[in-house]
PDB file of N, CA and C in Angstrom:
ATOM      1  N   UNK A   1      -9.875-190.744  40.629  1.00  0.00           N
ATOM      2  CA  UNK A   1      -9.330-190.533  39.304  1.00  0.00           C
ATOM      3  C   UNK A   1      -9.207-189.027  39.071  1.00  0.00           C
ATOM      4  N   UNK A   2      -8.052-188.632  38.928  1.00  0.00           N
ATOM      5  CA  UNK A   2      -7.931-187.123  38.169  1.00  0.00           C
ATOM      6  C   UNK A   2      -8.121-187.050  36.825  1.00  0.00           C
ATOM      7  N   UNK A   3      -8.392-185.494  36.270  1.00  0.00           N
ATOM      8  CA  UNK A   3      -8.361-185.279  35.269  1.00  0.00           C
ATOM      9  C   UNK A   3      -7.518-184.763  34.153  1.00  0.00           C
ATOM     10  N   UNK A   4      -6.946-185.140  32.956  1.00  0.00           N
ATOM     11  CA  UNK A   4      -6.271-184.229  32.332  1.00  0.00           C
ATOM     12  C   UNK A   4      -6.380-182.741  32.595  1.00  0.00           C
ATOM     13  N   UNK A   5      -5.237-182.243  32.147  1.00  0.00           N
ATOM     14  CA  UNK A   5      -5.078-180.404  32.190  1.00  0.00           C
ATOM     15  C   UNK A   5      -5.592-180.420  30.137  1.00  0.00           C
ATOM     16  N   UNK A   6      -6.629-179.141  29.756  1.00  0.00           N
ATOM     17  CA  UNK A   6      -6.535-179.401  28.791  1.00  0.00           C
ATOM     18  C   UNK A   6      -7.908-179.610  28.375  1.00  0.00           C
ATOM     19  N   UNK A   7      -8.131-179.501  26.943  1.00  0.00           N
ATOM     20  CA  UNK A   7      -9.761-179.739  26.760  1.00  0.00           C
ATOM     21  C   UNK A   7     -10.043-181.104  27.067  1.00  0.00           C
ATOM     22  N   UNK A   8     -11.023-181.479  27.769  1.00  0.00           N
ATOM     23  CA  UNK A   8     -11.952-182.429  27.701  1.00  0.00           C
ATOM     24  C   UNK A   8     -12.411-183.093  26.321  1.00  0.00           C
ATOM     25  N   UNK A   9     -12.612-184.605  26.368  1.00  0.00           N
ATOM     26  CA  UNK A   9     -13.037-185.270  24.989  1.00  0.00           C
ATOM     27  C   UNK A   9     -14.105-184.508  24.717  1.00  0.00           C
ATOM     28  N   UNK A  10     -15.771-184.081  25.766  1.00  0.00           N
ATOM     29  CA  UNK A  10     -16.687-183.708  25.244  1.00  0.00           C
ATOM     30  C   UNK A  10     -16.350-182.737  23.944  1.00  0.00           C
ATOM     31  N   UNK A  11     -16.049-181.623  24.771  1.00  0.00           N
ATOM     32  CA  UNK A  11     -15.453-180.090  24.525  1.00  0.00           C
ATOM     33  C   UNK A  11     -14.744-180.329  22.772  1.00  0.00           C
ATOM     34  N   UNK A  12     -13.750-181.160  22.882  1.00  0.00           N
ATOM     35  CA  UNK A  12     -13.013-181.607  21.669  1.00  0.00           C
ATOM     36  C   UNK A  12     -14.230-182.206  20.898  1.00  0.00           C
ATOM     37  N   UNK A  13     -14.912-182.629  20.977  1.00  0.00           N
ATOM     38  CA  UNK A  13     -15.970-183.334  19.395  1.00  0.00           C
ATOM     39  C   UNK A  13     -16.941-182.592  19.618  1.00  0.00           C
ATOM     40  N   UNK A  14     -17.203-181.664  20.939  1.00  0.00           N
ATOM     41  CA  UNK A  14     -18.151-180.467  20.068  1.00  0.00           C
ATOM     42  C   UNK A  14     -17.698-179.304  19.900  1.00  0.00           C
ATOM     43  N   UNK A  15     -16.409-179.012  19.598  1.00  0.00           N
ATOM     44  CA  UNK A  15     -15.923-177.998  18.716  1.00  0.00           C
ATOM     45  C   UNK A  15     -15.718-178.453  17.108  1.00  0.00           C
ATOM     46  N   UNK A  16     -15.381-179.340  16.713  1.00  0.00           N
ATOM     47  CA  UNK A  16     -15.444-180.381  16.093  1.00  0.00           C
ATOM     48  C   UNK A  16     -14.415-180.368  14.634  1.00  0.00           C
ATOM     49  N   UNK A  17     -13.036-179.041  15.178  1.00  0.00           N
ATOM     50  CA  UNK A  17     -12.585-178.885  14.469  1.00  0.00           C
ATOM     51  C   UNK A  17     -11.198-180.079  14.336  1.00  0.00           C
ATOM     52  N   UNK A  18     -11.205-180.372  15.423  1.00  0.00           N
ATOM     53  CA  UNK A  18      -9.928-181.445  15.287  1.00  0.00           C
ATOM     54  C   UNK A  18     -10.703-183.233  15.184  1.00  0.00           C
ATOM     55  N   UNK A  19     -11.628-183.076  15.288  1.00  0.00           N
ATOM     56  CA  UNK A  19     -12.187-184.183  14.036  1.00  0.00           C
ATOM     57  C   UNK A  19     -11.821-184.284  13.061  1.00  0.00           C
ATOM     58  N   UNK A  20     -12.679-183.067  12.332  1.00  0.00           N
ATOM     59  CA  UNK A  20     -12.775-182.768  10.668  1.00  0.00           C
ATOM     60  C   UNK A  20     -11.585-183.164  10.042  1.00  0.00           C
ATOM     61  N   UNK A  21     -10.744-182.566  10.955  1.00  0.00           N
ATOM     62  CA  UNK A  21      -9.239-182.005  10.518  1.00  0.00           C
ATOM     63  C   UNK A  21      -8.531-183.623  10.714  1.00  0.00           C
ATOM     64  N   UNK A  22      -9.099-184.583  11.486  1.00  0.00           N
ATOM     65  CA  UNK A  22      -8.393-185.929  11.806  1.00  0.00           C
ATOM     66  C   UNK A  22      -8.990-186.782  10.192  1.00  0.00           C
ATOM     67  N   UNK A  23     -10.052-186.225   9.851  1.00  0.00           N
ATOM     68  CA  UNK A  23     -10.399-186.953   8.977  1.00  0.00           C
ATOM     69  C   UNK A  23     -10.283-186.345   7.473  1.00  0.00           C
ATOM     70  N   UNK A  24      -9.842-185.221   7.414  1.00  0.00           N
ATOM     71  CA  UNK A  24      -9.562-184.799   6.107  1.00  0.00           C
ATOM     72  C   UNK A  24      -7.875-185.698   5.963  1.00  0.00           C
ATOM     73  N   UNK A  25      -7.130-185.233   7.197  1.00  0.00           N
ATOM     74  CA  UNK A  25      -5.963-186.194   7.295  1.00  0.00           C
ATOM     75  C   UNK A  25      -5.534-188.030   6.779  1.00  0.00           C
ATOM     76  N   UNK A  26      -6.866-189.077   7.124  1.00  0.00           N
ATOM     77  CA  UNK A  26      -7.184-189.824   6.967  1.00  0.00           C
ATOM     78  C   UNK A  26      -7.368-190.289   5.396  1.00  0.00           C
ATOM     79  N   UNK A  27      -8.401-189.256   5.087  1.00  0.00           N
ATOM     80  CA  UNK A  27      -8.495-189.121   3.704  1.00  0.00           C
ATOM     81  C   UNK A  27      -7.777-188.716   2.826  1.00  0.00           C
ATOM     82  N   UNK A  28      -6.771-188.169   3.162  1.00  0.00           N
ATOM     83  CA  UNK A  28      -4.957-187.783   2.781  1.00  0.00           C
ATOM     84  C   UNK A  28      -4.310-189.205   2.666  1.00  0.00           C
ATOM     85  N   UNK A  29      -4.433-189.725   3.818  1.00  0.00           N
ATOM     86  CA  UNK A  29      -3.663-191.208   3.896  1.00  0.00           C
ATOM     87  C   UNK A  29      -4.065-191.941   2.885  1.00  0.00           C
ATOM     88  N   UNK A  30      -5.171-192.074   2.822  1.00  0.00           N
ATOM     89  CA  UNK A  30      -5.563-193.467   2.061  1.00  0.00           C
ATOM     90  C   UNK A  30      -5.624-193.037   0.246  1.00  0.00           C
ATOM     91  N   UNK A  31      -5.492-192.248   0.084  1.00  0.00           N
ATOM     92  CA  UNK A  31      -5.759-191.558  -1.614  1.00  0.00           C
ATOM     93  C   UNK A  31      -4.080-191.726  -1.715  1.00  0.00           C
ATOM     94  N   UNK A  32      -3.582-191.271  -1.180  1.00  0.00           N
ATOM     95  CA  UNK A  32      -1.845-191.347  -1.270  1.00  0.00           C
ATOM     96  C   UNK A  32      -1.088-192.972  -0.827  1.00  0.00           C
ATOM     97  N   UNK A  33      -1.643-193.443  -0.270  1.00  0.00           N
ATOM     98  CA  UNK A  33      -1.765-195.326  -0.147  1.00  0.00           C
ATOM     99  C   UNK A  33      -2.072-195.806  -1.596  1.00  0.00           C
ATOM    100  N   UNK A  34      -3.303-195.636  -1.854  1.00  0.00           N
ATOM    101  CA  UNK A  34      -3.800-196.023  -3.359  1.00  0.00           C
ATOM    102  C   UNK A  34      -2.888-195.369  -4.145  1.00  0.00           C
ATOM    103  N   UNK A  35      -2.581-194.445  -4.397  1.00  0.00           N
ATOM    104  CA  UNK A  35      -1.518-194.017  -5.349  1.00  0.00           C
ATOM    105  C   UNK A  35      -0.133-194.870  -5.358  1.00  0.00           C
ATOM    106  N   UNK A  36       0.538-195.133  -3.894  1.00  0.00           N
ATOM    107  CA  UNK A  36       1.273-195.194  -3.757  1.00  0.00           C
ATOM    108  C   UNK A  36       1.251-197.183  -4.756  1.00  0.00           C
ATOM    109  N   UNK A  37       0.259-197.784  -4.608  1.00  0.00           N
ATOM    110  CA  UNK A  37      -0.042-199.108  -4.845  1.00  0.00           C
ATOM    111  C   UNK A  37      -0.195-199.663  -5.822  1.00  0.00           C
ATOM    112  N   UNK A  38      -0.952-197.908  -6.725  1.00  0.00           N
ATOM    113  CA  UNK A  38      -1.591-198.310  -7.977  1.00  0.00           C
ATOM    114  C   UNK A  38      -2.700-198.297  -7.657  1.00  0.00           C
ATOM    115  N   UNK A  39      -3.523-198.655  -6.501  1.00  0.00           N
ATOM    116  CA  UNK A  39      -4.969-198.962  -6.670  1.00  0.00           C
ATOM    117  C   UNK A  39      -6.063-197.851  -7.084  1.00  0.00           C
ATOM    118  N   UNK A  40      -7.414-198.107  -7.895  1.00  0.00           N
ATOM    119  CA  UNK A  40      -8.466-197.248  -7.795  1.00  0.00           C
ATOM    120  C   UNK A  40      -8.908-197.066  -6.379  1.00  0.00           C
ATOM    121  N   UNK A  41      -9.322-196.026  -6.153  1.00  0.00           N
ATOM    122  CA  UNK A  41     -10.557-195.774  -5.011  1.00  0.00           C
ATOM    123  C   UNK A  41     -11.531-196.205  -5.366  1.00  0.00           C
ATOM    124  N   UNK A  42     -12.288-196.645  -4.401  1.00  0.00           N
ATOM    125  CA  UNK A  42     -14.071-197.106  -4.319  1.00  0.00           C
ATOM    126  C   UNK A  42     -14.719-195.945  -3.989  1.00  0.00           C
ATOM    127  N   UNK A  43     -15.780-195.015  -4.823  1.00  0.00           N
ATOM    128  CA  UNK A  43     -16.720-194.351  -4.036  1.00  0.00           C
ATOM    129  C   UNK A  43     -17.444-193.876  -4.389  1.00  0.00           C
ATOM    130  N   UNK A  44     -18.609-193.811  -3.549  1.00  0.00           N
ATOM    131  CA  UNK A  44     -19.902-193.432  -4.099  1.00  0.00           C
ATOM    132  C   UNK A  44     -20.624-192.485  -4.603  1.00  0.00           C
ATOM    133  N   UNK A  45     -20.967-192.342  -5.694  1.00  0.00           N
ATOM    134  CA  UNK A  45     -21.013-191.301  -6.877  1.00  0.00           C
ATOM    135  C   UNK A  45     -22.684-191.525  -6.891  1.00  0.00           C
ATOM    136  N   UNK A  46     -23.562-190.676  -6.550  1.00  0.00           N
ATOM    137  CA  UNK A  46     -24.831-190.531  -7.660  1.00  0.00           C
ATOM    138  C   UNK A  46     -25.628-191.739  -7.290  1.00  0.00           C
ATOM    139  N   UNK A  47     -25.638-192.253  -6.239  1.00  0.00           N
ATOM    140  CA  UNK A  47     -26.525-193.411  -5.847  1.00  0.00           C
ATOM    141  C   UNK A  47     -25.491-194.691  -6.265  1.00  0.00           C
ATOM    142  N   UNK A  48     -24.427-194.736  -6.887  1.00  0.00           N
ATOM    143  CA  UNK A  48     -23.672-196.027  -6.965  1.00  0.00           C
ATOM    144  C   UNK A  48     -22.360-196.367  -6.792  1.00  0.00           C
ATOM    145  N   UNK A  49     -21.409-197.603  -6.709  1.00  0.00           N
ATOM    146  CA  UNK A  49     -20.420-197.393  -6.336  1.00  0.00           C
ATOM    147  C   UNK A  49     -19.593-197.440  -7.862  1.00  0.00           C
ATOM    148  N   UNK A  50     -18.582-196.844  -7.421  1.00  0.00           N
ATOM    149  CA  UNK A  50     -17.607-196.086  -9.025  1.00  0.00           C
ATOM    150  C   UNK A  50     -16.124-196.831  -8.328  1.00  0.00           C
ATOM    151  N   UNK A  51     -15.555-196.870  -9.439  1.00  0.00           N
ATOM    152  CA  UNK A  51     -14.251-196.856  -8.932  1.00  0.00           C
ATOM    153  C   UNK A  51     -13.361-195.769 -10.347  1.00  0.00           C
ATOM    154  N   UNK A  52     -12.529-195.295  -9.309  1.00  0.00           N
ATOM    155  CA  UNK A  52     -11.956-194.225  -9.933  1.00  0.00           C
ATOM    156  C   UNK A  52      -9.901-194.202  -9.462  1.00  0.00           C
ATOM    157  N   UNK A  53      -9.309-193.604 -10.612  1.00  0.00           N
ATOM    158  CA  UNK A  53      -8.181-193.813 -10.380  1.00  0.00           C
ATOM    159  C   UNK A  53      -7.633-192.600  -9.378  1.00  0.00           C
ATOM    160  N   UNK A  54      -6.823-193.330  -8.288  1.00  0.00           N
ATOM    161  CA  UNK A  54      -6.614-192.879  -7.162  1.00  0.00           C
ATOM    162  C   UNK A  54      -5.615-191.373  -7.318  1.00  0.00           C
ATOM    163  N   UNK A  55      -5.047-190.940  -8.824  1.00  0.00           N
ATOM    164  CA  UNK A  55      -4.629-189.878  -9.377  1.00  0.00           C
ATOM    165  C   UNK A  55      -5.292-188.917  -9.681  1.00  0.00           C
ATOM    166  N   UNK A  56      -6.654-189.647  -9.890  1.00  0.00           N
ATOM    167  CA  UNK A  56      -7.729-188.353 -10.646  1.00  0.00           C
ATOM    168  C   UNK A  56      -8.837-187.864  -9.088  1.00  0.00           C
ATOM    169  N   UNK A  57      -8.525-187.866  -8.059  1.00  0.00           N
ATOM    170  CA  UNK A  57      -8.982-187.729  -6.687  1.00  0.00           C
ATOM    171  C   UNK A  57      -8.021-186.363  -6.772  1.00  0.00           C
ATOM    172  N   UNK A  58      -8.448-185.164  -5.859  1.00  0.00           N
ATOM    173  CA  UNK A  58      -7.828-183.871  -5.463  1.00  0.00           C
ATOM    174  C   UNK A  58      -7.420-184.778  -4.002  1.00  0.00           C
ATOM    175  N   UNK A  59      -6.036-184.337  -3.601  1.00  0.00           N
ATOM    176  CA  UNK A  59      -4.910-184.832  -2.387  1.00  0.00           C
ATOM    177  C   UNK A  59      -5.252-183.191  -1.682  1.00  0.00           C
ATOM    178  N   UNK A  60      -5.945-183.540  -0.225  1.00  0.00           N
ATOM    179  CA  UNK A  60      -6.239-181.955   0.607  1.00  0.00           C
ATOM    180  C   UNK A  60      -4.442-182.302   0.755  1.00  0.00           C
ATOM    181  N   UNK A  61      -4.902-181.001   1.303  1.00  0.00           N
ATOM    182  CA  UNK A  61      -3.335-180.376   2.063  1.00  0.00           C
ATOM    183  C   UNK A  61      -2.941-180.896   3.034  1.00  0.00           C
ATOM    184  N   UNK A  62      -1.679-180.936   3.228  1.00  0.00           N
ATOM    185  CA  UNK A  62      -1.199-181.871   4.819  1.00  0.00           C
ATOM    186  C   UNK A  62      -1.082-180.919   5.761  1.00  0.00           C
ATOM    187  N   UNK A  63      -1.828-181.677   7.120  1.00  0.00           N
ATOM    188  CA  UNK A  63      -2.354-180.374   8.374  1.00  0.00           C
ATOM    189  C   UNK A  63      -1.314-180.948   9.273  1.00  0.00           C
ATOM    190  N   UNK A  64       0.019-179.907   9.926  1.00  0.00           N
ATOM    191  CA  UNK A  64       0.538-180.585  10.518  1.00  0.00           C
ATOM    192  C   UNK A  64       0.277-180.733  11.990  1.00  0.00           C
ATOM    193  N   UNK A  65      -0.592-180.886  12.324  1.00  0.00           N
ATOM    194  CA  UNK A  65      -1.325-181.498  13.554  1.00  0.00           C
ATOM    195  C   UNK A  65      -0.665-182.843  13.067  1.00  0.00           C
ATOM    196  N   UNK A  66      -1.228-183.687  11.847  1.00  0.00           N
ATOM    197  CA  UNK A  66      -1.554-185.216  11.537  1.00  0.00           C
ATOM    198  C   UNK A  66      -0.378-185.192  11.156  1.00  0.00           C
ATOM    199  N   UNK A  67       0.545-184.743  11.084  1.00  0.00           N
ATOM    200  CA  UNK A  67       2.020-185.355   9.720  1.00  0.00           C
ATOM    201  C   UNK A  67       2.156-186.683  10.731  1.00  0.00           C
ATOM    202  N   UNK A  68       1.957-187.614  11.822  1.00  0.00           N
ATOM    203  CA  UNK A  68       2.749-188.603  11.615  1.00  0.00           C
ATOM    204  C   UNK A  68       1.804-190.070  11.546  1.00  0.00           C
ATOM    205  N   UNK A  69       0.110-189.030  10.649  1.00  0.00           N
ATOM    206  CA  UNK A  69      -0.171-189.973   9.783  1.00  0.00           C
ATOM    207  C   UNK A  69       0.316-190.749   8.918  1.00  0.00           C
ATOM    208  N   UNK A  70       1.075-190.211   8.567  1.00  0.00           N
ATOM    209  CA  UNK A  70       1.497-190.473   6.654  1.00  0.00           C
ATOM    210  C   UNK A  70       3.291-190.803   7.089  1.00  0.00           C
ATOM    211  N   UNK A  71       3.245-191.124   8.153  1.00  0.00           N
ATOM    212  CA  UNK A  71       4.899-191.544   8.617  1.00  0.00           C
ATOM    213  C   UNK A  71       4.773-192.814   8.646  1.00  0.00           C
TER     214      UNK A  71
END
């Protein structure tokens, strides 16, 4: 078996910036899903679960690594 040219998976989740960055993306998706639906978000506030309207959530910025998340 050869290897990719290129970082290694280890290397990639312990730098751990294109994680973060996969999951701030993620969390882009789904707040903009709920918007898109109408729905509240579920989440956990202060020891309990809340639901809150998916408008009143801050939308991070779109990283275009991920744009064909949200495609």
């Amino acid at each position: 078996m050869t290897r990719r040219a290129g970082k290694d998976i280890e290397s990639i989740i312990m730098d751990g910036d294109i994680p973060n960055r996969a999951m701030v993306a993620t969390q882009r998706a789904v707040i903009l899903e709920h918007r898109l639906r109408g729905l509240p978000l579920v989440l956990w506030r202060d020891g309990k679960v809340e639901e809150v309207p998916a408008d009143s959530v801050e939308l991070p910025e779109a990283d275009p690594l991920f744009d064909s998340v949200e495609s």
